[in-house]
C-alpha atoms as a PDB file:
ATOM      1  CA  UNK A   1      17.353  11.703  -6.729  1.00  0.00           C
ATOM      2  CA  UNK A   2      17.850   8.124  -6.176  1.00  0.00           C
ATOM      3  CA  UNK A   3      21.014   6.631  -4.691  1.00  0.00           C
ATOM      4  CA  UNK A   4      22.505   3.107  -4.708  1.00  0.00           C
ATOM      5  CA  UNK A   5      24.220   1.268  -1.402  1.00  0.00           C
ATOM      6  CA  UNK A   6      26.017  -1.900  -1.477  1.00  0.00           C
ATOM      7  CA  UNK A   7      24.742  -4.039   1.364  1.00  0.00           C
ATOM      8  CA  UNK A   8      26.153  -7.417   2.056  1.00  0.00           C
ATOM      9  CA  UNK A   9      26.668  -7.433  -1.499  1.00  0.00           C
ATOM     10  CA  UNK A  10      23.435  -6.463  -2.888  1.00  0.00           C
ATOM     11  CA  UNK A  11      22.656  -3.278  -4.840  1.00  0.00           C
ATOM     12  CA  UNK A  12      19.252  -1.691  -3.084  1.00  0.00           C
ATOM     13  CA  UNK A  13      17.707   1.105  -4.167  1.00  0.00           C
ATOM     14  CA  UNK A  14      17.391   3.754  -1.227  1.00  0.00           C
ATOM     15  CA  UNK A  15      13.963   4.503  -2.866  1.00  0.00           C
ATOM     16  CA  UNK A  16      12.985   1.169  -0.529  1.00  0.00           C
ATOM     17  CA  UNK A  17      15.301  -0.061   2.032  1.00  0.00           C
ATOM     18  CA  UNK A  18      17.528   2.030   4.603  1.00  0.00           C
ATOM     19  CA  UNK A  19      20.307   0.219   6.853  1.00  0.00           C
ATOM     20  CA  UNK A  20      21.269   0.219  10.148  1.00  0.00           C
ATOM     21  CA  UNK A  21      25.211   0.941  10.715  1.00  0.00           C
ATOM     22  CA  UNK A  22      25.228  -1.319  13.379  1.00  0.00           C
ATOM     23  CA  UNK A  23      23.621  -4.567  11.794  1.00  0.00           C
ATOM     24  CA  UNK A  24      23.730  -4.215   8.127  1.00  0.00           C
ATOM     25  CA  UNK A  25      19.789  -5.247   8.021  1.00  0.00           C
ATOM     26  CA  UNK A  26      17.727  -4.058   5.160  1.00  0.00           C
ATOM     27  CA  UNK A  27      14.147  -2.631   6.358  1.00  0.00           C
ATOM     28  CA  UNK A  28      11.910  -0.876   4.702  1.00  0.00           C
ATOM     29  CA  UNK A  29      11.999   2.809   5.112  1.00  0.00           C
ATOM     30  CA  UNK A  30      10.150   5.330   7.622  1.00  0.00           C
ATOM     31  CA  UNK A  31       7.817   6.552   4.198  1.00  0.00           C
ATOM     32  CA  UNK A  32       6.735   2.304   3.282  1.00  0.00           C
ATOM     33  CA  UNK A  33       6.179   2.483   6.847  1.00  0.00           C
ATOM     34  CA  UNK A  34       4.054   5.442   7.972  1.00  0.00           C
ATOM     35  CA  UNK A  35       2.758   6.397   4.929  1.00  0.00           C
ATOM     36  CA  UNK A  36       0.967   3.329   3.758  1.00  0.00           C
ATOM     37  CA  UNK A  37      -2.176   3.231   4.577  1.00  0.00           C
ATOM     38  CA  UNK A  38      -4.738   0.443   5.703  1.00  0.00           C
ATOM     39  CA  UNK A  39      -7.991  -0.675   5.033  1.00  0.00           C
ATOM     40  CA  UNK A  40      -9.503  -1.868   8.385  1.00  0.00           C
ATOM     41  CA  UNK A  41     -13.123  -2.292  10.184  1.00  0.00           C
ATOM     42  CA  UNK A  42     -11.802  -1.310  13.158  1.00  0.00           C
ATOM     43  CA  UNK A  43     -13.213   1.750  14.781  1.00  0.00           C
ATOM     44  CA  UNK A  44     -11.485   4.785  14.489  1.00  0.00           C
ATOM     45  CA  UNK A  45     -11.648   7.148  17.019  1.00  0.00           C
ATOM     46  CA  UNK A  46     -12.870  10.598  15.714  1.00  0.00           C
ATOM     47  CA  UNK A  47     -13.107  13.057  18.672  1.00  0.00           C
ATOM     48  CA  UNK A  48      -8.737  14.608  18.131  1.00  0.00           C
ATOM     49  CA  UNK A  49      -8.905  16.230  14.586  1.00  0.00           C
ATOM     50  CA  UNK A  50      -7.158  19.085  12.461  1.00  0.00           C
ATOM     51  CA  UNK A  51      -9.547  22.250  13.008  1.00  0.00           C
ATOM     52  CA  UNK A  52      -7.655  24.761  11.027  1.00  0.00           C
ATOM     53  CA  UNK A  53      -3.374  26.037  10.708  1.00  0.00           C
ATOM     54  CA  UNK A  54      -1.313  29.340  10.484  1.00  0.00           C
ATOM     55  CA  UNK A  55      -1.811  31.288   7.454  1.00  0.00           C
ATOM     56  CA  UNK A  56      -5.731  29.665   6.879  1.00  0.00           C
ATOM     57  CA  UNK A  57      -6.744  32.759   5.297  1.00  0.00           C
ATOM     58  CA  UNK A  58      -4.949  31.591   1.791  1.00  0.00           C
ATOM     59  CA  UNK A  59      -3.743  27.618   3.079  1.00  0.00           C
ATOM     60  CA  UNK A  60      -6.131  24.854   2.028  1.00  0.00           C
ATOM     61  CA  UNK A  61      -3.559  22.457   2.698  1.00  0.00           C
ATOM     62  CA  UNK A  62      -0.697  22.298   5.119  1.00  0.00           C
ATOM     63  CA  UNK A  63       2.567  20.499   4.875  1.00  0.00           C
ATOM     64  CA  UNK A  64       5.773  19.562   6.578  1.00  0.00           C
ATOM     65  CA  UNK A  65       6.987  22.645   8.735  1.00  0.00           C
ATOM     66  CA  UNK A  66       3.604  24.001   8.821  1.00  0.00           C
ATOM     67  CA  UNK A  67       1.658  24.617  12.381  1.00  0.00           C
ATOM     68  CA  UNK A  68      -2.137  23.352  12.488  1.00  0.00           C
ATOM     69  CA  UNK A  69      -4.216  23.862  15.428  1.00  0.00           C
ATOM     70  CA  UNK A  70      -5.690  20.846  17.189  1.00  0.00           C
ATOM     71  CA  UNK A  71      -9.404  20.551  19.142  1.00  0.00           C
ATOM     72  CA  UNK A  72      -7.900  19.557  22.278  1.00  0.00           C
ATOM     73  CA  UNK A  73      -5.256  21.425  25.119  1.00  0.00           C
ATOM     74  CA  UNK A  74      -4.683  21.244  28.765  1.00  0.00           C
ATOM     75  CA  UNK A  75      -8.004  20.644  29.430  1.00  0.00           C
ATOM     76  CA  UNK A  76      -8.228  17.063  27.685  1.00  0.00           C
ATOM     77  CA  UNK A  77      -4.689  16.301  28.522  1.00  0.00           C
ATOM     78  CA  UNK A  78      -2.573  17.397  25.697  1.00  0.00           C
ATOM     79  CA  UNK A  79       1.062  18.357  26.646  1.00  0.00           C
ATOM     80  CA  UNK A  80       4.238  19.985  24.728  1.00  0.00           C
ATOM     81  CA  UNK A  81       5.799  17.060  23.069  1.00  0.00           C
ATOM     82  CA  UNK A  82       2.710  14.738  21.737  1.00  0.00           C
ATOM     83  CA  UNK A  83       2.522  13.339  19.118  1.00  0.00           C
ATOM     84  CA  UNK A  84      -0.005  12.183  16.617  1.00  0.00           C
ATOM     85  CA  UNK A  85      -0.592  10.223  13.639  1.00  0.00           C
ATOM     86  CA  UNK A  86      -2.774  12.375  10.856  1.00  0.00           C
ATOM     87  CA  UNK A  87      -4.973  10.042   8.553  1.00  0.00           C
ATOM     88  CA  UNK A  88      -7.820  10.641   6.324  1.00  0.00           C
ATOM     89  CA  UNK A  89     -11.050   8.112   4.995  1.00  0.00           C
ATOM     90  CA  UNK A  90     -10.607   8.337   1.417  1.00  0.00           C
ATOM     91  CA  UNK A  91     -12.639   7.065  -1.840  1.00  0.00           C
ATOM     92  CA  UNK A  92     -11.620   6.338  -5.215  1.00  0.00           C
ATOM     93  CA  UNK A  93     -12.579   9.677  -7.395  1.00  0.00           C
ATOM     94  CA  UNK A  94     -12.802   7.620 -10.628  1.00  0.00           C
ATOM     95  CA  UNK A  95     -15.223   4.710  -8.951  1.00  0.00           C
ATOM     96  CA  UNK A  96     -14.392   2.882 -12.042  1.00  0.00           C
ATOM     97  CA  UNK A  97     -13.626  -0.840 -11.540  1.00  0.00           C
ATOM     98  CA  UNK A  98     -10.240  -2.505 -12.678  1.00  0.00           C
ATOM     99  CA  UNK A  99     -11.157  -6.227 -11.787  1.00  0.00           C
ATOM    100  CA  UNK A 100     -14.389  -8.284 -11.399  1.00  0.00           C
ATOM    101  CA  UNK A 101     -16.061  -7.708  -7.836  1.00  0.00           C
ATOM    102  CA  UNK A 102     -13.181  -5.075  -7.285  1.00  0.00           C
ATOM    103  CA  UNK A 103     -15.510  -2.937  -5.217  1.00  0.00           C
ATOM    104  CA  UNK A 104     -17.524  -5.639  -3.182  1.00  0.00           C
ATOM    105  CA  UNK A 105     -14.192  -7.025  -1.976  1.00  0.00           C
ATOM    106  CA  UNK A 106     -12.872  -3.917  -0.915  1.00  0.00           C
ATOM    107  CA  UNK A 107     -15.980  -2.822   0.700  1.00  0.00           C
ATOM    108  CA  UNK A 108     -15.764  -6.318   2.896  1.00  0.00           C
ATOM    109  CA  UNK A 109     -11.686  -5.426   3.810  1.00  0.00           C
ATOM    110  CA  UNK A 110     -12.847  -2.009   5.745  1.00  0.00           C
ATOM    111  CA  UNK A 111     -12.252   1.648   4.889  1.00  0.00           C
ATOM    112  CA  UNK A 112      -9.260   2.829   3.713  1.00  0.00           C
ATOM    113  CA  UNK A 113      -7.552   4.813   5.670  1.00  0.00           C
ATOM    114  CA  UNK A 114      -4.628   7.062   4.161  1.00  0.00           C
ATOM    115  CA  UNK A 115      -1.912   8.224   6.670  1.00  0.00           C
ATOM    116  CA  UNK A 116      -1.229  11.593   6.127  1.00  0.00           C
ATOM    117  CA  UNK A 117       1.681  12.611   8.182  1.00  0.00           C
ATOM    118  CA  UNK A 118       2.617  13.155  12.014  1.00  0.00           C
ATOM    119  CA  UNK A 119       2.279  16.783  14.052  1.00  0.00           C
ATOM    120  CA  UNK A 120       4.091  17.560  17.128  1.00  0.00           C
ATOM    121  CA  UNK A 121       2.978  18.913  20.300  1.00  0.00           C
ATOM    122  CA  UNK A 122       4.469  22.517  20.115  1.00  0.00           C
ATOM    123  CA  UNK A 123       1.748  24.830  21.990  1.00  0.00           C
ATOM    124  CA  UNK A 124      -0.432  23.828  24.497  1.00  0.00           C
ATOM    125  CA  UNK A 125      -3.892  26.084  25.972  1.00  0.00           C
ATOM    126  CA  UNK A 126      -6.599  25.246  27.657  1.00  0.00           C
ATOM    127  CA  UNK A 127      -8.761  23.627  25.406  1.00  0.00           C
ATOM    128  CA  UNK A 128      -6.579  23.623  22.213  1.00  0.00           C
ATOM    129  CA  UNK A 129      -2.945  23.311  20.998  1.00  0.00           C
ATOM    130  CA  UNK A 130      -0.704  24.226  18.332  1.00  0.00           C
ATOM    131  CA  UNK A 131       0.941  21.743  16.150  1.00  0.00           C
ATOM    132  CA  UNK A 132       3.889  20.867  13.912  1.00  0.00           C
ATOM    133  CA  UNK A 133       3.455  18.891  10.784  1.00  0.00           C
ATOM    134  CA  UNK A 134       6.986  16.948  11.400  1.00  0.00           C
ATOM    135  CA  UNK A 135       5.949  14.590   8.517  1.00  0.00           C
ATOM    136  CA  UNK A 136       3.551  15.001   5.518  1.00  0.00           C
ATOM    137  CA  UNK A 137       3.097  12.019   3.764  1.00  0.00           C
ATOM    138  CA  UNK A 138       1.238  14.035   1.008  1.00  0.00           C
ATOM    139  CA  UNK A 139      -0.744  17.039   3.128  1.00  0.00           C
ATOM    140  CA  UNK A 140      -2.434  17.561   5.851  1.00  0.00           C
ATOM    141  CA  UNK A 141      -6.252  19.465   5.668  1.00  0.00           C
ATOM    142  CA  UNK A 142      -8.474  20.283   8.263  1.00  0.00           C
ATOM    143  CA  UNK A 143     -10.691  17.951   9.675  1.00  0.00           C
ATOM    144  CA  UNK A 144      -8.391  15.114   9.258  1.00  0.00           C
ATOM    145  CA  UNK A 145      -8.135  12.658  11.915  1.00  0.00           C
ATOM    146  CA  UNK A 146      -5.390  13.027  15.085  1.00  0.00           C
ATOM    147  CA  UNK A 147      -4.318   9.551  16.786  1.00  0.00           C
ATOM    148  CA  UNK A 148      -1.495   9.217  18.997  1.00  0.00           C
ATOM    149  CA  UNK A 149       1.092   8.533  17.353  1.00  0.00           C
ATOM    150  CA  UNK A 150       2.627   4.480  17.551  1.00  0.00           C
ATOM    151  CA  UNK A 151       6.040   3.112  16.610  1.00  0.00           C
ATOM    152  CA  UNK A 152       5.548   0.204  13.842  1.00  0.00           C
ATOM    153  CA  UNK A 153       7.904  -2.567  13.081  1.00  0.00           C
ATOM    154  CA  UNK A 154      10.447  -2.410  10.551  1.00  0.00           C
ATOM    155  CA  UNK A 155      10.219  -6.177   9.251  1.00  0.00           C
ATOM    156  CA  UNK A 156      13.420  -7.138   7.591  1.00  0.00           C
ATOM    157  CA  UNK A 157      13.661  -7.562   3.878  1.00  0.00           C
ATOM    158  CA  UNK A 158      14.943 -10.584   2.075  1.00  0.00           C
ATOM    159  CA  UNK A 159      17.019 -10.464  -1.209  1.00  0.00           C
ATOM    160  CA  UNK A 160      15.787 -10.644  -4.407  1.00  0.00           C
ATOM    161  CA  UNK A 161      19.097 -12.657  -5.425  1.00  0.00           C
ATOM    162  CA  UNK A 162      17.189 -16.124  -5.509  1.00  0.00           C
ATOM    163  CA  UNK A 163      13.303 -14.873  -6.182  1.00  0.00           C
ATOM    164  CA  UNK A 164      12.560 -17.855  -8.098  1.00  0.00           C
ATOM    165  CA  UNK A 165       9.840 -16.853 -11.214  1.00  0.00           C
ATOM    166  CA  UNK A 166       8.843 -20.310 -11.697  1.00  0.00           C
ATOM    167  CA  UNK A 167       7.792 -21.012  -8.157  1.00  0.00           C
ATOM    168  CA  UNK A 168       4.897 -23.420  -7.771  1.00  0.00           C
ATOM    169  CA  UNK A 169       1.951 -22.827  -5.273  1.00  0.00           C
ATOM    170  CA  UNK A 170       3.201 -22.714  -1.915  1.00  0.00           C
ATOM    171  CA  UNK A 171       0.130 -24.345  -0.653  1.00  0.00           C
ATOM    172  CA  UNK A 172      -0.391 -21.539   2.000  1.00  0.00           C
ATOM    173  CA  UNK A 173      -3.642 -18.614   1.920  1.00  0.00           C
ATOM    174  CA  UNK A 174      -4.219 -17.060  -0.914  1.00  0.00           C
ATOM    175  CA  UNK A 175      -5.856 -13.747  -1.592  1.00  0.00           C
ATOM    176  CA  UNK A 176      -5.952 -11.028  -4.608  1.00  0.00           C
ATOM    177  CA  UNK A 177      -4.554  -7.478  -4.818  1.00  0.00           C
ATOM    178  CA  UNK A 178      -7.375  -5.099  -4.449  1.00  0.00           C
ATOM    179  CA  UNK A 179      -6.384  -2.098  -5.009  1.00  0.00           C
ATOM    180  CA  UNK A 180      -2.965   0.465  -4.422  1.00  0.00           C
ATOM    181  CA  UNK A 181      -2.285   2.962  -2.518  1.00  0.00           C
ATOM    182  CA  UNK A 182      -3.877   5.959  -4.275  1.00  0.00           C
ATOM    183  CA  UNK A 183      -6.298   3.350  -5.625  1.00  0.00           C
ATOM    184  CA  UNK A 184      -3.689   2.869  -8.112  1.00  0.00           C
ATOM    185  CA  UNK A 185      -4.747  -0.106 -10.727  1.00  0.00           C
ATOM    186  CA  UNK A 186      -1.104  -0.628 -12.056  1.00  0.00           C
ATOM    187  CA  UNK A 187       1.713  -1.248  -9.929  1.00  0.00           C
ATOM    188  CA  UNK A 188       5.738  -1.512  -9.332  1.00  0.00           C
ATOM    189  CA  UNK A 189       8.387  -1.841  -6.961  1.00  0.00           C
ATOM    190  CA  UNK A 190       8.059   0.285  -4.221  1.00  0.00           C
ATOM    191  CA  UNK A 191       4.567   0.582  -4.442  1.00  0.00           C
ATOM    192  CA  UNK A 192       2.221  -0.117  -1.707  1.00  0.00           C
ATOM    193  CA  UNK A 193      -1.187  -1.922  -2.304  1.00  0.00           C
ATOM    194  CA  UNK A 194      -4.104  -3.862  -0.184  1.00  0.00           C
ATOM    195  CA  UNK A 195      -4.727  -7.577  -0.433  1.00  0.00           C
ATOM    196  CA  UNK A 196      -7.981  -9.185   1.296  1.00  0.00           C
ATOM    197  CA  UNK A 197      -6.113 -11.540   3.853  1.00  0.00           C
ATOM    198  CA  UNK A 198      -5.517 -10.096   7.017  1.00  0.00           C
ATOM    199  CA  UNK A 199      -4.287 -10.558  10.671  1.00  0.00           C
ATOM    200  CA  UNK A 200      -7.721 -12.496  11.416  1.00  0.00           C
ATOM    201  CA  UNK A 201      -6.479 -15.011   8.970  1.00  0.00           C
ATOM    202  CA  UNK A 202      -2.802 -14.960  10.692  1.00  0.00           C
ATOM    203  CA  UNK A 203      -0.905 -13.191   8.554  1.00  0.00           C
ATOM    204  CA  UNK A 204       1.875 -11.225  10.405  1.00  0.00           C
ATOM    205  CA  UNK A 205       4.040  -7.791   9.451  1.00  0.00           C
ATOM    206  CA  UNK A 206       7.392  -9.376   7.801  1.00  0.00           C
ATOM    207  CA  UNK A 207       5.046 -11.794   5.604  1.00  0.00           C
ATOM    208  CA  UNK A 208       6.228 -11.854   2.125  1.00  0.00           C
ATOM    209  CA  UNK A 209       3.381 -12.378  -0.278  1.00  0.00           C
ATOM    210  CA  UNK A 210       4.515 -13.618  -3.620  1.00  0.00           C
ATOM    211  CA  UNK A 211       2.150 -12.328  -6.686  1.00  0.00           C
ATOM    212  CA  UNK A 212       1.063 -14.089 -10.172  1.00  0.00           C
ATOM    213  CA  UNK A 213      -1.608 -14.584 -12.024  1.00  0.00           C
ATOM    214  CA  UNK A 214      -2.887 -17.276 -14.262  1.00  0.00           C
ATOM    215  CA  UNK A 215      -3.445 -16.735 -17.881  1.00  0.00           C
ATOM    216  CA  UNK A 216      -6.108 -16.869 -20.139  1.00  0.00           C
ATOM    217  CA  UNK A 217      -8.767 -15.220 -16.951  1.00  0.00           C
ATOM    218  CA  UNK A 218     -10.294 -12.675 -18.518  1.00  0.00           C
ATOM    219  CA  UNK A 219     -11.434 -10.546 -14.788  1.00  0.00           C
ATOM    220  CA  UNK A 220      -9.568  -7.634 -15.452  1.00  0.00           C
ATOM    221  CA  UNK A 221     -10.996  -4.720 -16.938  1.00  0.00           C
ATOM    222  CA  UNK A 222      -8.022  -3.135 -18.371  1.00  0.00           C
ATOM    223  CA  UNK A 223      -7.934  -0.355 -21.018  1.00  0.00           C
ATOM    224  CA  UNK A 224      -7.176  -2.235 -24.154  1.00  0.00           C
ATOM    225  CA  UNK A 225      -9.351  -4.041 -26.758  1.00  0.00           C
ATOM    226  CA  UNK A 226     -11.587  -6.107 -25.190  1.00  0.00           C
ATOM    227  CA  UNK A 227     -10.665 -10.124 -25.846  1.00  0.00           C
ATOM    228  CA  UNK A 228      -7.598  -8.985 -27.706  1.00  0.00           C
ATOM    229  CA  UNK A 229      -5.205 -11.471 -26.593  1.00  0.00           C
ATOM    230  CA  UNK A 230      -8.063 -14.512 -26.668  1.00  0.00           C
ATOM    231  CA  UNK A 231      -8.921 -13.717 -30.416  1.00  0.00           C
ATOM    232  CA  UNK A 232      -6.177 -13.057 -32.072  1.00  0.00           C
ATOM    233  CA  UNK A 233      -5.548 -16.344 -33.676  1.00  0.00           C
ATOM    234  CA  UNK A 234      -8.807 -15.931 -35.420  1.00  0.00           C
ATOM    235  CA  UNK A 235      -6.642 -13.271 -37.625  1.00  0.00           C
ATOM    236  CA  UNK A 236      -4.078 -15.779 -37.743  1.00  0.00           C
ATOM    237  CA  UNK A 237      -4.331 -16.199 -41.805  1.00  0.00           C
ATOM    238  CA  UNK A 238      -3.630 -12.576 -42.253  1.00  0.00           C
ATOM    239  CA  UNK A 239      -1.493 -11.685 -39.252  1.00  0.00           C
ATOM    240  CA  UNK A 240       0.329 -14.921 -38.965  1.00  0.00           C
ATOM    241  CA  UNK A 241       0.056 -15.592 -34.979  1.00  0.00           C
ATOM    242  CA  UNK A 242      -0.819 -18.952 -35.409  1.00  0.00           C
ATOM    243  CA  UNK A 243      -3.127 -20.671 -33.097  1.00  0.00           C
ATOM    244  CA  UNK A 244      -3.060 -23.625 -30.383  1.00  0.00           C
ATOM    245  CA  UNK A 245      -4.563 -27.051 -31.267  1.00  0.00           C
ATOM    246  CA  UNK A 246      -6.560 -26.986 -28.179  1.00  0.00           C
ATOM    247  CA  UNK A 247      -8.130 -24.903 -26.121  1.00  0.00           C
ATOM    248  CA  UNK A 248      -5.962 -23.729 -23.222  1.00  0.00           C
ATOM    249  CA  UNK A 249      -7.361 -21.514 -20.467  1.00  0.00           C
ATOM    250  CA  UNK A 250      -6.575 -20.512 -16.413  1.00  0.00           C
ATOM    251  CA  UNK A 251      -6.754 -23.628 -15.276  1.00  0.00           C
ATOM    252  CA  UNK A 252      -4.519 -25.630 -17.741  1.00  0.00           C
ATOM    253  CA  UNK A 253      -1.445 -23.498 -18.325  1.00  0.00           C
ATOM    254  CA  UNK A 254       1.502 -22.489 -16.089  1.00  0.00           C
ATOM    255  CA  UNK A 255       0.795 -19.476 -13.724  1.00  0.00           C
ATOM    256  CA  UNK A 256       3.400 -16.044 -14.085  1.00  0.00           C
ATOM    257  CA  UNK A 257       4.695 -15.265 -10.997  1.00  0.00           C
ATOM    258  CA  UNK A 258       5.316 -11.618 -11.158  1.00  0.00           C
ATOM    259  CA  UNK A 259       7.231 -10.695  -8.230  1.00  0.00           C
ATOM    260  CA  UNK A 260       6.990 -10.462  -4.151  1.00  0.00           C
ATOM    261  CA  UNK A 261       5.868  -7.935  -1.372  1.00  0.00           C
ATOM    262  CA  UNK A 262       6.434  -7.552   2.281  1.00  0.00           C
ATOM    263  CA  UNK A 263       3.711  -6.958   4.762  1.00  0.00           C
ATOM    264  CA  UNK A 264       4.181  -3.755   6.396  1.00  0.00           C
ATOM    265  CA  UNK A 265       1.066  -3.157   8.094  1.00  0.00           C
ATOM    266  CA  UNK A 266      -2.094  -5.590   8.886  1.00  0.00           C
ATOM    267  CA  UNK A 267      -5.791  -5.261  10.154  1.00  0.00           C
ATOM    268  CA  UNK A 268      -8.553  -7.797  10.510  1.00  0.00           C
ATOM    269  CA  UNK A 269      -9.113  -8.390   6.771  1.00  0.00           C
ATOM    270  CA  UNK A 270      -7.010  -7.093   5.081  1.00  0.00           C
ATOM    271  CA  UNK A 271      -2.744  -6.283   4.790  1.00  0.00           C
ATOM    272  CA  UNK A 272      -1.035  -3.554   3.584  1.00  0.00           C
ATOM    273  CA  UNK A 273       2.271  -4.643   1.434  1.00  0.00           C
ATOM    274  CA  UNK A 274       5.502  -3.139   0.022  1.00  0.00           C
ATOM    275  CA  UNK A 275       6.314  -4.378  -3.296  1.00  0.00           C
ATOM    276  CA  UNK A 276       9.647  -4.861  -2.976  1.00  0.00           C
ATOM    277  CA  UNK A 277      10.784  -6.603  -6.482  1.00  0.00           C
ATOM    278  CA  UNK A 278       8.789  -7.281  -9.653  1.00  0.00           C
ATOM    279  CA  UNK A 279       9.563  -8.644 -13.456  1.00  0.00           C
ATOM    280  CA  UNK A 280       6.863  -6.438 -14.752  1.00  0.00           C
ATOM    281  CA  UNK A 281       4.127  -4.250 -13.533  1.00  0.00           C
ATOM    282  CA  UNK A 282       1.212  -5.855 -11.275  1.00  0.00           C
ATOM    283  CA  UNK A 283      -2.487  -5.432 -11.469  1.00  0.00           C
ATOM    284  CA  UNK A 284      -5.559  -4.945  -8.960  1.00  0.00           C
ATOM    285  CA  UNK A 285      -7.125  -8.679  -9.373  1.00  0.00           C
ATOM    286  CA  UNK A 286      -3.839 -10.072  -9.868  1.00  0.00           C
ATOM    287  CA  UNK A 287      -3.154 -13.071  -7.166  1.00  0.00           C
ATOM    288  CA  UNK A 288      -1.191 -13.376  -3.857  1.00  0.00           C
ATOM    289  CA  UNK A 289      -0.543 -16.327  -1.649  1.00  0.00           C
ATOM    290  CA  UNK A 290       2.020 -16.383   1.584  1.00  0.00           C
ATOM    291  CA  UNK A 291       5.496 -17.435   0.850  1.00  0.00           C
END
C-alpha cells in the first residue's frame, strides 16, 4: 500500500522519496537507488557469479531470504560479512522498436545492466561460500553476476511545487529517452528509464533532466493508427475537426514539456533517471535536456 508524509509542507508519495528524521531532506529511496539499472561500456568483471542456492532441486529463481552459493571462499578471499551487488545483461524479449533509431542508440549507450539484488556473506569454505539474498530487486538466478557491493548517493529531490510546464529550452545538453527500465516504452512517475547523455558529457547524479517533446514529429512508432493525428483534418467535412490555415510542424509550434527526472545513477554514455513528477505519461524518443 502506498502512504502519504507531509514534508516541509509537501505531500510525497513514499512510493519515491523517504526522509531523514534528522534533516527533513527528500531522497530518493534505497529501491530508485539500487534497483535501477545502467547501461554502460564499461567492463564488467565476470569471474564472482551465482552458481546455484538451497532447495535447487525445484528453485529456478531465488529471492529475498533465500541462500545461493557463490564460486569463490577462503581461498579467493571471501569472508563472513561481504557483500555483493547481483546484476544481470539483459535484452528486450519483444526487439520491437518504439522510436526511430531506438536500437542503434541504445546499442552506442552500452549494455544494460539490470541490478538484481544484494547477498550477504553468511558461510564461508575454501573455495566457495554461502549467501543471503538481503535484497531482491526482482530475483536472483544462477549465473548472475556478483560485484562488491558500493554505497551510491542519495541526490536530494526538489519540489514539484513550481515545475513550470511552459519552460523554454534551457540552452544546456540535450539527449532522448531510450528506453525504461524493463525496456518499458511508456512511462510515469516513479519510473526509471535511460537517456543517451552520460558522465563523459558531465552530467552528474542529482541532475534533473526536464522531458518534452515537440509536436507534429512523427518518430515514434506507437500502437495507434498510423498518421492519425496529422490527417485528421482531411475528415474535417464529416467529423468537424477543422483544419489549420498553414502547415504547422516540429519546428514551428510550442514544445510540451511533460515533466522532470533526477539522475540517480551515470556511466560514460549514458544516465539512469528517476521520474519524479509528470503531467502525463512519457515515451522512449521523447526529449530531455539538463535543467
Amino acid at each position: 500500500m502506498r502512504g502519504k508524509i507531509v514534508l516541509a509542507g509537501l505531500v510525497l508519495s513514499l512510493s519515491g522519496v523517504v526522509a531523514s528524521a534528522q534533516d527533513q531532506t527528500a531522497v530518493p529511496i534505497r529501491n530508485d537507488l539500487y534497483c535501477s539499472g545502467t547501461v554502460s561500456t564499461e567492463a564488467v568483471p565476470r569471474d564472482t557469479i551465482v552458481i546455484t542456492g538451497e532447495g535447487s532441486n525445484y528453485k529456478v529463481t531465488f529471492q529475498e531470504g533465500d541462500y545461493v552459493y557463490v564460486n569463490k571462499g577462503a581461498n579467493q578471499g571471501v569472508k563472513v560479512g561481504d557483500e555483493f551487488s547481483a546484476i544481470r545483461h539483459t535484452e528486450d524479449a519483444v526487439k520491437t522498436e518504439w522510436t526511430k533509431w531506438q536500437f542503434l542508440i541504445l546499442k552506442k549507450m552500452g549494455t544494460l545492466w539490470e541490478d538484481e539484488g544484494r547477498v550477504r556473506v553468511v558461510v564461508v569454505h575454501p573455495d566457495t561460500s554461502i549467501g543471503q539474498v538481503e535484497k531482491s530487486c526482482q530475483y536472483l538466478q544462477r549465473g548472475d553476476i556478483l560485484l562488491p557491493f558500493a554505497e551510491r548517493p542519495a541526490p536530494p529531490l526538489k519540489s514539484e511545487t513550481n515545475f513550470d510546464r511552459f519552460a523554454p529550452p534551457s540552452g544546456k545538453a540535450t539527449a532522448m529517452i531510450i528506453t525504461g527500465k524493463g525496456y518499458l516504452s511508456e512511462l510515469g512517475s516513479n519510473d526509471v528509464f535511460y537517456v543517451n547523455l552520460g558522465s563523459a558529457q558531465g552530467v552528474k547524479v542529482g541532475d534533473y533532466f526536464r522531458i518534452f517533446r515537440y509536436t507534429g514529429t512523427e518518430h515514434e512508432y506507437a500502437y495507434q493508427t498510423e498518421r492519425f493525428a496529422f490527417d485528421v483534418d482531411a475528415w474535417a467535412g464529416v467529423y468537424g475537426f477543422g483544419s489549420a490555415p498553414a502547415k504547422y510542424k516540429w519546428d514551428n509550434t510550442p514544445r510540451e514539456v511533460i515533466g522532470e527526472g533526477i539522475v540517480v545513477r551515470t556511466a560514460p554514455n549514458s544516465s539512469s533517471v528517476l521520474l519524479t513528477f509528470c503531467l502525463r505519461e512519457a515515451y522512449a524518443g521523447d526529449y530531455v535536456e539538463i535543467e
